[in-house]
C-alpha atoms as a PDB file:
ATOM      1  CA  UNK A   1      97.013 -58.613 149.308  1.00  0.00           C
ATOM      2  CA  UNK A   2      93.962 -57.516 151.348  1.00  0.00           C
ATOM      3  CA  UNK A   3      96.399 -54.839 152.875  1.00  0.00           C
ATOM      4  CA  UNK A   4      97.290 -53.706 149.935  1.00  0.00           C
ATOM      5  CA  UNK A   5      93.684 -53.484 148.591  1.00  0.00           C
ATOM      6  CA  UNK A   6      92.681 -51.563 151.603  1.00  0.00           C
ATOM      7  CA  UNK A   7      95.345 -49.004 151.397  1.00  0.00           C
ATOM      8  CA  UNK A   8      94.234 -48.760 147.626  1.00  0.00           C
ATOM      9  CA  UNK A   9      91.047 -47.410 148.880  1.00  0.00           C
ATOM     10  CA  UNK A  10      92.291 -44.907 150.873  1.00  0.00           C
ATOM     11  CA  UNK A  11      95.305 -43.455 148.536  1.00  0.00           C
ATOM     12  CA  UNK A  12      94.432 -44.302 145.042  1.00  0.00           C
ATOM     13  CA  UNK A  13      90.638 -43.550 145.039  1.00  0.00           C
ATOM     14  CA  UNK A  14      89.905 -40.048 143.341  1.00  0.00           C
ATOM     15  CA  UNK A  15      85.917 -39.212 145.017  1.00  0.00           C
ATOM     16  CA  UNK A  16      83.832 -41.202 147.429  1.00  0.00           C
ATOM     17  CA  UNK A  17      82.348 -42.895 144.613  1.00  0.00           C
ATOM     18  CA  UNK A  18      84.866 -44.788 143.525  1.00  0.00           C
ATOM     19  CA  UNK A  19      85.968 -45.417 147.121  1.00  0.00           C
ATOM     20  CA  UNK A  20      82.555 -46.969 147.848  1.00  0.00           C
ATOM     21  CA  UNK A  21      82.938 -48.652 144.607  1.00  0.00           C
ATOM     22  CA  UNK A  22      86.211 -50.497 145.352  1.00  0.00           C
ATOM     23  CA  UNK A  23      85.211 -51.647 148.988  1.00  0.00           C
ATOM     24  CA  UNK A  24      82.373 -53.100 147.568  1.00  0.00           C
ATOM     25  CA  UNK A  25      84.824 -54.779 145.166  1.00  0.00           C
ATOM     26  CA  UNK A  26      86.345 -55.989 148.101  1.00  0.00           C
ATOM     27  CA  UNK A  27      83.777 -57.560 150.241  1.00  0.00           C
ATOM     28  CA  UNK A  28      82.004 -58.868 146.733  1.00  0.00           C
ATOM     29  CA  UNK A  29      86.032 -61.060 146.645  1.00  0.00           C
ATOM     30  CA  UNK A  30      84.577 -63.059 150.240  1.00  0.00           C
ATOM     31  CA  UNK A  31      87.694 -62.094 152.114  1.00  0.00           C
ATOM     32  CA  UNK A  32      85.362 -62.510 154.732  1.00  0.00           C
ATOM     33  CA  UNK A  33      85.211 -66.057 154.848  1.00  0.00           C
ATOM     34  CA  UNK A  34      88.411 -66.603 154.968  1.00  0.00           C
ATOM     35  CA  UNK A  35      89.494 -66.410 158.960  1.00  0.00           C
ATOM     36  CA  UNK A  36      87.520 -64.531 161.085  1.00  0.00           C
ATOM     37  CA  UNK A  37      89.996 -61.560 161.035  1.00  0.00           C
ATOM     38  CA  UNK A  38      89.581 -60.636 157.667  1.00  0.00           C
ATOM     39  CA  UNK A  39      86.065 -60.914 158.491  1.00  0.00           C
ATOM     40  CA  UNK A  40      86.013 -58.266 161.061  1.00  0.00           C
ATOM     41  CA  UNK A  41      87.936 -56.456 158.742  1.00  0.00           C
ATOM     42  CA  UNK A  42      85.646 -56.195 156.131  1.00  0.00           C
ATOM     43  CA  UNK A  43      82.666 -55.845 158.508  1.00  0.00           C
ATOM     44  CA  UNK A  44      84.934 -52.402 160.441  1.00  0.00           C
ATOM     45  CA  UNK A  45      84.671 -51.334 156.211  1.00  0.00           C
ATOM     46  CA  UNK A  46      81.406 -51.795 155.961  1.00  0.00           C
ATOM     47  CA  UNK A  47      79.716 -49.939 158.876  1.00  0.00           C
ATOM     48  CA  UNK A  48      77.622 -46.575 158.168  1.00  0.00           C
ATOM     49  CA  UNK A  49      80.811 -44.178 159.697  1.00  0.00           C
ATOM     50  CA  UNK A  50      83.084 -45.281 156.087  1.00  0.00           C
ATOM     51  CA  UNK A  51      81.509 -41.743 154.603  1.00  0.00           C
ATOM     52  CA  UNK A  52      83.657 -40.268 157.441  1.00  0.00           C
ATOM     53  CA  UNK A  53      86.630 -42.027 156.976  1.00  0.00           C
ATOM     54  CA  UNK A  54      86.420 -41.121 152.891  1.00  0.00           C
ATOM     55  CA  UNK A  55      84.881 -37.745 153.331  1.00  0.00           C
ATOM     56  CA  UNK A  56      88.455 -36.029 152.541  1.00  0.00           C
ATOM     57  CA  UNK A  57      88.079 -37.822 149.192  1.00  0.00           C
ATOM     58  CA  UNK A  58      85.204 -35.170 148.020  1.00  0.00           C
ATOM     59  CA  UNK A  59      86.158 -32.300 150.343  1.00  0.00           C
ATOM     60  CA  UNK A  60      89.717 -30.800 149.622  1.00  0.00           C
ATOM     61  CA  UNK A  61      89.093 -28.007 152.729  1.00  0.00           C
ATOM     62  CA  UNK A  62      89.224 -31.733 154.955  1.00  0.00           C
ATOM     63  CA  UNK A  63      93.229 -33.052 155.346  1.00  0.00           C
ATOM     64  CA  UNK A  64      93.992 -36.360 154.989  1.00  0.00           C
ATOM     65  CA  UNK A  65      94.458 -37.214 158.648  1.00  0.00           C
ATOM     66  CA  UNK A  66      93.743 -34.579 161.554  1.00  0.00           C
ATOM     67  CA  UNK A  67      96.979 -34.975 162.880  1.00  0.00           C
ATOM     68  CA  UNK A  68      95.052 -35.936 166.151  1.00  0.00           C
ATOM     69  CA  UNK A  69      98.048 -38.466 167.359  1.00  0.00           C
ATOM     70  CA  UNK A  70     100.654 -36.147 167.173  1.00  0.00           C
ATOM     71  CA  UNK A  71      98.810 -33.746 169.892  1.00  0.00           C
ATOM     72  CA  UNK A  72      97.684 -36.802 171.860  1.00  0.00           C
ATOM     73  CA  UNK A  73     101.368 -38.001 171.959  1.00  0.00           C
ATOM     74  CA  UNK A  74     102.601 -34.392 172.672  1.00  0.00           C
ATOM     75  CA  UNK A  75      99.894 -34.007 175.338  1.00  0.00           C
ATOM     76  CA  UNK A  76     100.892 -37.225 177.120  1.00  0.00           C
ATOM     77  CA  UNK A  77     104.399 -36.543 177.210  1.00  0.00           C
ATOM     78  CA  UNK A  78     103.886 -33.121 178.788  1.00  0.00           C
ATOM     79  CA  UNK A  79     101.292 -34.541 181.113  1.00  0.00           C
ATOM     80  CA  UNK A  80     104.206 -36.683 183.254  1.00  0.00           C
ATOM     81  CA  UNK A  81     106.574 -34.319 185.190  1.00  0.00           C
ATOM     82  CA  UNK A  82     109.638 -34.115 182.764  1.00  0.00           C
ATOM     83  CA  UNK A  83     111.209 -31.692 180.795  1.00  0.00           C
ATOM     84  CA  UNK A  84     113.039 -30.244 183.389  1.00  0.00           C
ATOM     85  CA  UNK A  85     109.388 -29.529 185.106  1.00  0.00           C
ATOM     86  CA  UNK A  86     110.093 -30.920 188.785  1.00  0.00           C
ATOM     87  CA  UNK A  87     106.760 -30.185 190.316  1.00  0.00           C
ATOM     88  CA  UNK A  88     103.648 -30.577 189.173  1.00  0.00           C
ATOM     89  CA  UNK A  89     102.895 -26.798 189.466  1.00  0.00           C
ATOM     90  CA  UNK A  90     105.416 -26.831 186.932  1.00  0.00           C
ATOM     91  CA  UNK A  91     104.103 -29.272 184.899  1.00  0.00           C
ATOM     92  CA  UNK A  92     100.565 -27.570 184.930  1.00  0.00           C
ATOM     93  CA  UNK A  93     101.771 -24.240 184.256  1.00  0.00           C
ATOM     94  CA  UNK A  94     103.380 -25.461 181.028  1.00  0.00           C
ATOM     95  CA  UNK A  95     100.463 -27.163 179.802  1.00  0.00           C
ATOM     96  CA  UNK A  96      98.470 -23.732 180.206  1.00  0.00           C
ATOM     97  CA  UNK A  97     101.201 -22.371 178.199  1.00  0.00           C
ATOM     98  CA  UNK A  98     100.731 -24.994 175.531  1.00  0.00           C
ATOM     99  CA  UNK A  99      97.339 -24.170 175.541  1.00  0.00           C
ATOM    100  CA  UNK A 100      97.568 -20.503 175.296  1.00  0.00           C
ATOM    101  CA  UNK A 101     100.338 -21.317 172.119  1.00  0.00           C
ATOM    102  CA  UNK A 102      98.459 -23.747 170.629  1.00  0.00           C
ATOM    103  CA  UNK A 103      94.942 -22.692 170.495  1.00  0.00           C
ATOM    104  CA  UNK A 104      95.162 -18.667 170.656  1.00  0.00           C
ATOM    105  CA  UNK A 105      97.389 -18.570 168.133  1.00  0.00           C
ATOM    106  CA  UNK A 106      95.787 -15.550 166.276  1.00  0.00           C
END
């Protein structure tokens, strides 16, 4: 249930408002007191950075999620020699070519 209230705060609030609104919904319900997981739950909710985490709510230009694990998990699999790169010349030379693809796009 306190899952499922969490995820509610994230994908079924409409502004920051009402996300503010329902976490303090949440903490008002004492989850907190319940086992001290839930606590540090509500207390990782409840620290000043939550206007980050919600900030896509109020600004459309702002996705969702910044995709930031699917370039750390690309990055770490390049950074290993594989892929057919045998050396680590190799490997280096194809992460300056990710690089140059990635970021210089335009």
């Amino acid at each position: 249930i306190l899952k499922q209230k969490i995820r509610n705060i994230f994908l079924q609030s409409k502004s920051q408002a009402e996300a503010y609104q329902k976490r303090d919904e949440l903490t008002a319900e004492n989850w907190q007191v319940k086992n001290q997981h839930f606590a540090n739950i509500i207390k990782f909710l409840n620290i000043p950075y939550f206007k980050y985490m919600t900030t896509f709510l109020d600004r459309p230009e702002i996705s969702r999620s910044g995709n930031s694990e699917n370039v750390i998990r690309t990055w770490r699999q390049m950074e290993k020699v594989r892929y057919g790169f045998k050396s680590d010349k190799g490997r280096i030379d194809h992460l300056k070519l990710y690089q140059l693809q990635k970021y210089l796009k335009n």
